[in-house]
C-alpha atoms as a PDB file:
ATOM      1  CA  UNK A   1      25.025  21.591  14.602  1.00  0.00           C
ATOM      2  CA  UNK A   2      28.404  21.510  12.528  1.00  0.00           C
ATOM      3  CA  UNK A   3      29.784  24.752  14.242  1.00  0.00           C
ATOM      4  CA  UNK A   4      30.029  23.481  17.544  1.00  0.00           C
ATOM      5  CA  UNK A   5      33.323  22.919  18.889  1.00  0.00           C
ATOM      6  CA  UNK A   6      33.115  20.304  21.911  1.00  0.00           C
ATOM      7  CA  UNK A   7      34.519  16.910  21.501  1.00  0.00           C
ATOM      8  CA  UNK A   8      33.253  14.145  19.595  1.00  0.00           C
ATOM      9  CA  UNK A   9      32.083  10.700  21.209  1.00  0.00           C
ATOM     10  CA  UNK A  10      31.670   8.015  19.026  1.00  0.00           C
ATOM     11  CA  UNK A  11      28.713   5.743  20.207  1.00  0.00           C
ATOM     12  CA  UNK A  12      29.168   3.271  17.440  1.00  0.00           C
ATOM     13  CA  UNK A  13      29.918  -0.496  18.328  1.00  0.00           C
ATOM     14  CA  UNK A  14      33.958  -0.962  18.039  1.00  0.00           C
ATOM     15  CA  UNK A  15      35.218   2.515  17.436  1.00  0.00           C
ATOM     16  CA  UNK A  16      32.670   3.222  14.057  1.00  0.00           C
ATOM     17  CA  UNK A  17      35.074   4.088  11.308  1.00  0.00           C
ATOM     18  CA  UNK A  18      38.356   5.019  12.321  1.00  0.00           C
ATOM     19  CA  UNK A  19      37.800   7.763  13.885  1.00  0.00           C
ATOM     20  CA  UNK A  20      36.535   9.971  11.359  1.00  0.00           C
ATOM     21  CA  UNK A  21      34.349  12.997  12.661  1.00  0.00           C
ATOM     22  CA  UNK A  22      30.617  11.648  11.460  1.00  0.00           C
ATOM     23  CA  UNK A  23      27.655  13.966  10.710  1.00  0.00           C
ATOM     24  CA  UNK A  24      24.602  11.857  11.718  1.00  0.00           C
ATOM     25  CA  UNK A  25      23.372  12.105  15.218  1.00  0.00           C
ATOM     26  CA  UNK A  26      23.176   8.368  16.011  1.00  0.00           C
ATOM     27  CA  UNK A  27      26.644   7.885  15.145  1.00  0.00           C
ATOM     28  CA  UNK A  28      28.319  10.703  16.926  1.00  0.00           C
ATOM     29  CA  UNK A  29      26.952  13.577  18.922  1.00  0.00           C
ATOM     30  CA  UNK A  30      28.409  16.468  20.741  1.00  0.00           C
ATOM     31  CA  UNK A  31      27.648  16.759  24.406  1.00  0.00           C
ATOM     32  CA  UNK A  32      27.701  20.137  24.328  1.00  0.00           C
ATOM     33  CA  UNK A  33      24.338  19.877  21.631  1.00  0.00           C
ATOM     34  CA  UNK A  34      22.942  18.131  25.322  1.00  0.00           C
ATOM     35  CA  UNK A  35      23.955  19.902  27.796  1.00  0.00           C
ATOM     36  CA  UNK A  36      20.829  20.410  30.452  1.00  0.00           C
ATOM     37  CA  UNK A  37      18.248  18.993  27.818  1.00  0.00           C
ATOM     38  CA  UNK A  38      16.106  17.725  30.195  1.00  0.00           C
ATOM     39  CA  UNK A  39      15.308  20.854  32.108  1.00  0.00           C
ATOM     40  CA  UNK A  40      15.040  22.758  28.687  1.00  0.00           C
ATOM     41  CA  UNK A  41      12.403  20.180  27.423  1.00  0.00           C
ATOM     42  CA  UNK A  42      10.892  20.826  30.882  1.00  0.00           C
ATOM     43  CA  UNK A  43      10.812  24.300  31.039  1.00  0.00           C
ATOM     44  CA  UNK A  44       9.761  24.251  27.410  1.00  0.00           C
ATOM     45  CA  UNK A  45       6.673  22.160  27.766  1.00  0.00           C
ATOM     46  CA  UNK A  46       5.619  24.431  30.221  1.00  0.00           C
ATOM     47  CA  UNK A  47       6.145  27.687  27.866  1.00  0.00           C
ATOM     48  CA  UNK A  48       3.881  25.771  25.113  1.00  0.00           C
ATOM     49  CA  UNK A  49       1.493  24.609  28.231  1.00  0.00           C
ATOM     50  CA  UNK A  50       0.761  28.577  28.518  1.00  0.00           C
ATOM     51  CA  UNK A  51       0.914  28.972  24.756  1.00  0.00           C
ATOM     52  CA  UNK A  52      -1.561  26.362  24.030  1.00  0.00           C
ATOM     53  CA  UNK A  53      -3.979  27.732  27.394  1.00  0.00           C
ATOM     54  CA  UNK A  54      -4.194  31.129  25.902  1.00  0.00           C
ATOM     55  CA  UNK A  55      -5.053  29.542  22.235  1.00  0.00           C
ATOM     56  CA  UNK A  56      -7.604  26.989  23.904  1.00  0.00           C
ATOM     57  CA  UNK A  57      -9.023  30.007  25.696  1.00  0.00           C
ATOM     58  CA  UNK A  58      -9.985  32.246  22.534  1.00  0.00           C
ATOM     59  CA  UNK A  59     -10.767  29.104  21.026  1.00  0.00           C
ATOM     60  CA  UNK A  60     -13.642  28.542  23.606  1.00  0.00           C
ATOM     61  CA  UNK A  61     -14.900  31.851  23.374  1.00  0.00           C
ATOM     62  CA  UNK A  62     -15.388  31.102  19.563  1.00  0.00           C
ATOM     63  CA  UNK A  63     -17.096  27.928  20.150  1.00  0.00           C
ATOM     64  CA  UNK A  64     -19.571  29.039  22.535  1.00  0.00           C
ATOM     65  CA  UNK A  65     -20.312  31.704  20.555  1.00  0.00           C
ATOM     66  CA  UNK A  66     -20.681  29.387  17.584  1.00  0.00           C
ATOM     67  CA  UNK A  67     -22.853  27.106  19.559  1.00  0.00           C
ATOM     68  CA  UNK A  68     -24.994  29.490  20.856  1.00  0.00           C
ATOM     69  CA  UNK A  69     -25.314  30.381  17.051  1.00  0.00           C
ATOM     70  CA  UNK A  70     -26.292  27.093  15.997  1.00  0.00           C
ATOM     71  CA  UNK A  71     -28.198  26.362  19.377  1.00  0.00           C
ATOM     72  CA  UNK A  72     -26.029  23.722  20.061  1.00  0.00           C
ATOM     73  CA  UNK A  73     -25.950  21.907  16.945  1.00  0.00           C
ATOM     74  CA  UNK A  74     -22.084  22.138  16.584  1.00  0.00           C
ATOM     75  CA  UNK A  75     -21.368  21.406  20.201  1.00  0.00           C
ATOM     76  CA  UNK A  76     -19.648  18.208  19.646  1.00  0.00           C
ATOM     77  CA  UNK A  77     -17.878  19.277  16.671  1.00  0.00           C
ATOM     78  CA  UNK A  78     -16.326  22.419  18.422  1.00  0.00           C
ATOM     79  CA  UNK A  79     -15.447  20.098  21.341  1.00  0.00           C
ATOM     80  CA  UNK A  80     -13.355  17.781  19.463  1.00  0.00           C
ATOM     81  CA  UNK A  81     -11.413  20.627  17.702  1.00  0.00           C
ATOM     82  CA  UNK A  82     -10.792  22.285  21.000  1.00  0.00           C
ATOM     83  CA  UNK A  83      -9.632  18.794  21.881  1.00  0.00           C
ATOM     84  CA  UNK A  84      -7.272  18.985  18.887  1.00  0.00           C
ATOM     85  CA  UNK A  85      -5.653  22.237  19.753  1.00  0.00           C
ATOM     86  CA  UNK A  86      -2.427  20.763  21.751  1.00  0.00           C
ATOM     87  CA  UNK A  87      -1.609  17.794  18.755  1.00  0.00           C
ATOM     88  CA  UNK A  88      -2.117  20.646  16.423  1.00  0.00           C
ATOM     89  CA  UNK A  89       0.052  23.270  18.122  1.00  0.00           C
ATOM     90  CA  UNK A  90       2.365  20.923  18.084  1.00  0.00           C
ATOM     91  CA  UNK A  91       2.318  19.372  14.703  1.00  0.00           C
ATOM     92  CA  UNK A  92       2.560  22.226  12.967  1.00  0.00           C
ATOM     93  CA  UNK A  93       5.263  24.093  14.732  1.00  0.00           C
ATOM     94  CA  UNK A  94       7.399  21.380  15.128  1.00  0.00           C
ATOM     95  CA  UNK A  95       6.597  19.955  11.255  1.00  0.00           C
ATOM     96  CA  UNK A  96       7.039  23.488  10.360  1.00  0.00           C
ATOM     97  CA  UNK A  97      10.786  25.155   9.389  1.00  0.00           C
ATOM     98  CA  UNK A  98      11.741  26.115  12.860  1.00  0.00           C
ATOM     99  CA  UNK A  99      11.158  22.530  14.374  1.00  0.00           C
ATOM    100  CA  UNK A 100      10.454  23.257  17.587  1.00  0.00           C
ATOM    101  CA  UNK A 101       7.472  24.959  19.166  1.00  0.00           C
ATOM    102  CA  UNK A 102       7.656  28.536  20.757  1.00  0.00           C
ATOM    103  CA  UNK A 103       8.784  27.125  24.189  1.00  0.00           C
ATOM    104  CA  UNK A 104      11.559  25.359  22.111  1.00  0.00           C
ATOM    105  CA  UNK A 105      12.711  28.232  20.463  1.00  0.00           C
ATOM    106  CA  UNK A 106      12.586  30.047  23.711  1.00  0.00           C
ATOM    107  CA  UNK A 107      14.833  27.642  25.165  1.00  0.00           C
ATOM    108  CA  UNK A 108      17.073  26.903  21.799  1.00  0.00           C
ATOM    109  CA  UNK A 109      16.130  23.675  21.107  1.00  0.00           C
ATOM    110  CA  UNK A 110      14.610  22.058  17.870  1.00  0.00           C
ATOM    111  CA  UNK A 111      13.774  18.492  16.886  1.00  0.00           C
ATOM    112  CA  UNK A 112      16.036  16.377  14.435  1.00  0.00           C
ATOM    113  CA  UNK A 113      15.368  12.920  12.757  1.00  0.00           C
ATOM    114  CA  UNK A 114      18.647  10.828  13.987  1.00  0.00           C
ATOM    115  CA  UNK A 115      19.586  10.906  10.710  1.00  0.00           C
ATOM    116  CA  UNK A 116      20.346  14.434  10.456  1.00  0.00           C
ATOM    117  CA  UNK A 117      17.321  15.444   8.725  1.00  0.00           C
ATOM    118  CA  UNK A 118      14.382  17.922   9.778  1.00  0.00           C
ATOM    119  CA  UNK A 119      11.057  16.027  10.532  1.00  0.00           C
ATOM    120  CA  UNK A 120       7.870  16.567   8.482  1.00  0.00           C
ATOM    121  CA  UNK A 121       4.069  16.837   9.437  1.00  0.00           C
ATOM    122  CA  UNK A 122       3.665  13.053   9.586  1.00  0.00           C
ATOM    123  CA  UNK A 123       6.464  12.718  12.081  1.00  0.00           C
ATOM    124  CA  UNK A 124       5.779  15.976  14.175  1.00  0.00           C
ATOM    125  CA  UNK A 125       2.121  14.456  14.214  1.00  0.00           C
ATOM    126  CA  UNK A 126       2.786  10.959  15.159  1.00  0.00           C
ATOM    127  CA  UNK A 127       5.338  12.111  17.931  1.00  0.00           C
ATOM    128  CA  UNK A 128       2.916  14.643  19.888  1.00  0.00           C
ATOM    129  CA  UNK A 129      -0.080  11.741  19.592  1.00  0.00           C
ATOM    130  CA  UNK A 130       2.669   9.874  20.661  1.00  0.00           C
ATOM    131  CA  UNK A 131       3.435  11.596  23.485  1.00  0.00           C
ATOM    132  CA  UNK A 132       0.184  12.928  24.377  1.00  0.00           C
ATOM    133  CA  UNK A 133      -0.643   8.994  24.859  1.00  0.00           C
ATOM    134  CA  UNK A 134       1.705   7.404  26.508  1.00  0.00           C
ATOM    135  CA  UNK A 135       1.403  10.499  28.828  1.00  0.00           C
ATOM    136  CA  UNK A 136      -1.977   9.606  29.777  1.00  0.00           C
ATOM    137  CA  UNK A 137      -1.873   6.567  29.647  1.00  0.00           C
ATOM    138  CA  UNK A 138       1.473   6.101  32.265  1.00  0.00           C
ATOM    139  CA  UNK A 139       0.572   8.979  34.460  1.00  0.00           C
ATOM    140  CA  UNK A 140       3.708  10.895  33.412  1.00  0.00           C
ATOM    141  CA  UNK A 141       5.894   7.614  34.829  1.00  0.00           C
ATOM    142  CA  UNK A 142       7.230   7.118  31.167  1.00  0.00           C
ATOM    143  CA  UNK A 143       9.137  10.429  30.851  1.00  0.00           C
ATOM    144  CA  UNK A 144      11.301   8.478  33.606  1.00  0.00           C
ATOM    145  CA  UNK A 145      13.065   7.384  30.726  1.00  0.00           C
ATOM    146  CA  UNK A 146      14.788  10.471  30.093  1.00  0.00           C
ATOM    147  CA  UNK A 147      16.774   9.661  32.792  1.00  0.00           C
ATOM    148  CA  UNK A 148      18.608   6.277  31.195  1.00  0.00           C
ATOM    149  CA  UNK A 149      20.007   7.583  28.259  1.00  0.00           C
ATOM    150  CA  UNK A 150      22.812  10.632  27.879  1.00  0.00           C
ATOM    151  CA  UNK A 151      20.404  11.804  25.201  1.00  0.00           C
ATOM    152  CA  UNK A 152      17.742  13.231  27.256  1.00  0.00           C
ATOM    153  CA  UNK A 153      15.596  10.621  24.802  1.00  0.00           C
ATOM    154  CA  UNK A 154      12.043  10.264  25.320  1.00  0.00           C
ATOM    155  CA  UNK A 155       9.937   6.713  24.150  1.00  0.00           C
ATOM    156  CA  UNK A 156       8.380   8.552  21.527  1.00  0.00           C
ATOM    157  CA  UNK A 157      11.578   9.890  20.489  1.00  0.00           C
ATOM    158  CA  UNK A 158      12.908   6.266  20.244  1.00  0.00           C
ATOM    159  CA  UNK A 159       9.694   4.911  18.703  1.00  0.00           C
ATOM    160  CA  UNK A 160      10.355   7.937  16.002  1.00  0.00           C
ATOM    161  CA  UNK A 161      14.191   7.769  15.995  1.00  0.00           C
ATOM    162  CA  UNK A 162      14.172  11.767  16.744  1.00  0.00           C
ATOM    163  CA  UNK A 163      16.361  13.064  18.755  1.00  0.00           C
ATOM    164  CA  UNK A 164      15.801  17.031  20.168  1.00  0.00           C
ATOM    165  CA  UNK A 165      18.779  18.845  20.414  1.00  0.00           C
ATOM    166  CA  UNK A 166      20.087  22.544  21.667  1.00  0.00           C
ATOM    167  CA  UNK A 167      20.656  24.950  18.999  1.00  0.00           C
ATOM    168  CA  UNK A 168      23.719  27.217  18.663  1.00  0.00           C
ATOM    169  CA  UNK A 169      23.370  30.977  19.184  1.00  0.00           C
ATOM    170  CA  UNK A 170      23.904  32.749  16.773  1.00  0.00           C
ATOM    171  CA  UNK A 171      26.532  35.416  16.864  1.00  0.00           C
END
């Protein structure tokens, strides 16, 4: 996110250091890396909601198949791993080099560890169980908190200390 050109706002407590440009997100970020997150993460979710339908349907054709094979001896088995498809989709796009899942990429966004840093498997696990949870479990209600931060920040992006950000295009 260095070639950006927007303004810098410092976020630390009492100025940071002097005012010297910094190159980790939780010190400093460009609003211009923000700008209409929220609808991107929106319209995003919804790209990998059709993503993940069309994998979930092939997968189901293979698993009836497969239990119809084994007359039903690997039903439960091929129920949990179609279970699994979403956290996986998402683990392993967003652990992966891109960072960010085909919606994401649609919509120029990736993920980034506050730090600066690109997440691994663990973390691109932990935040879509994450999510996925606290989804269920609040009805939707806790992506409210979106909406209290300039970040577009999520729970399980605090929980995480990930932040997802737009990418430049690239000339």
């Amino acid at each position: 996110m260095s070639k950006s050109n927007g303004p810098l706002i410092d976020l630390s407590p009492l100025g940071g250091n002097g005012g010297q440009t910094r190159s980790s997100a939780s010190e400093a970020f460009n609003p211009d890396d923000f700008e209409s997150i929220r609808l991107r993460r929106i319209f995003a979710y919804l790209i990998d909601v059709v993503c993940i339908a069309f994998i979930t349907f092939i997968a189901t054709f293979g698993a009836v198949l497969l239990g119809v094979i084994s007359l039903g001896v690997l039903t439960p088995l091929l129920i949990v791993i179609l279970a699994a498809i979403p956290l996986a989709y998402h683990t392993l796009l967003v652990g992966g080099p891109c960072n960010a899942t085909l919606g994401m990429r649609f919509l120029n966004v990736r993920m980034e560890r506050m730090d600066g840093g690109a997440p691994d498997y663990l973390i691109a696990f932990i935040h879509a169980a994450l999510f996925y949870f606290t989804v269920g479990a609040t009805s939707s209600l806790i992506l409210l908190v979106s909406l209290f931060n300039p970040r577009g920040r999520l729970l399980h992006d605090y929980l995480l200390d990930t932040v997802i950000r737009r990418v430049p295009l690239s000339s």
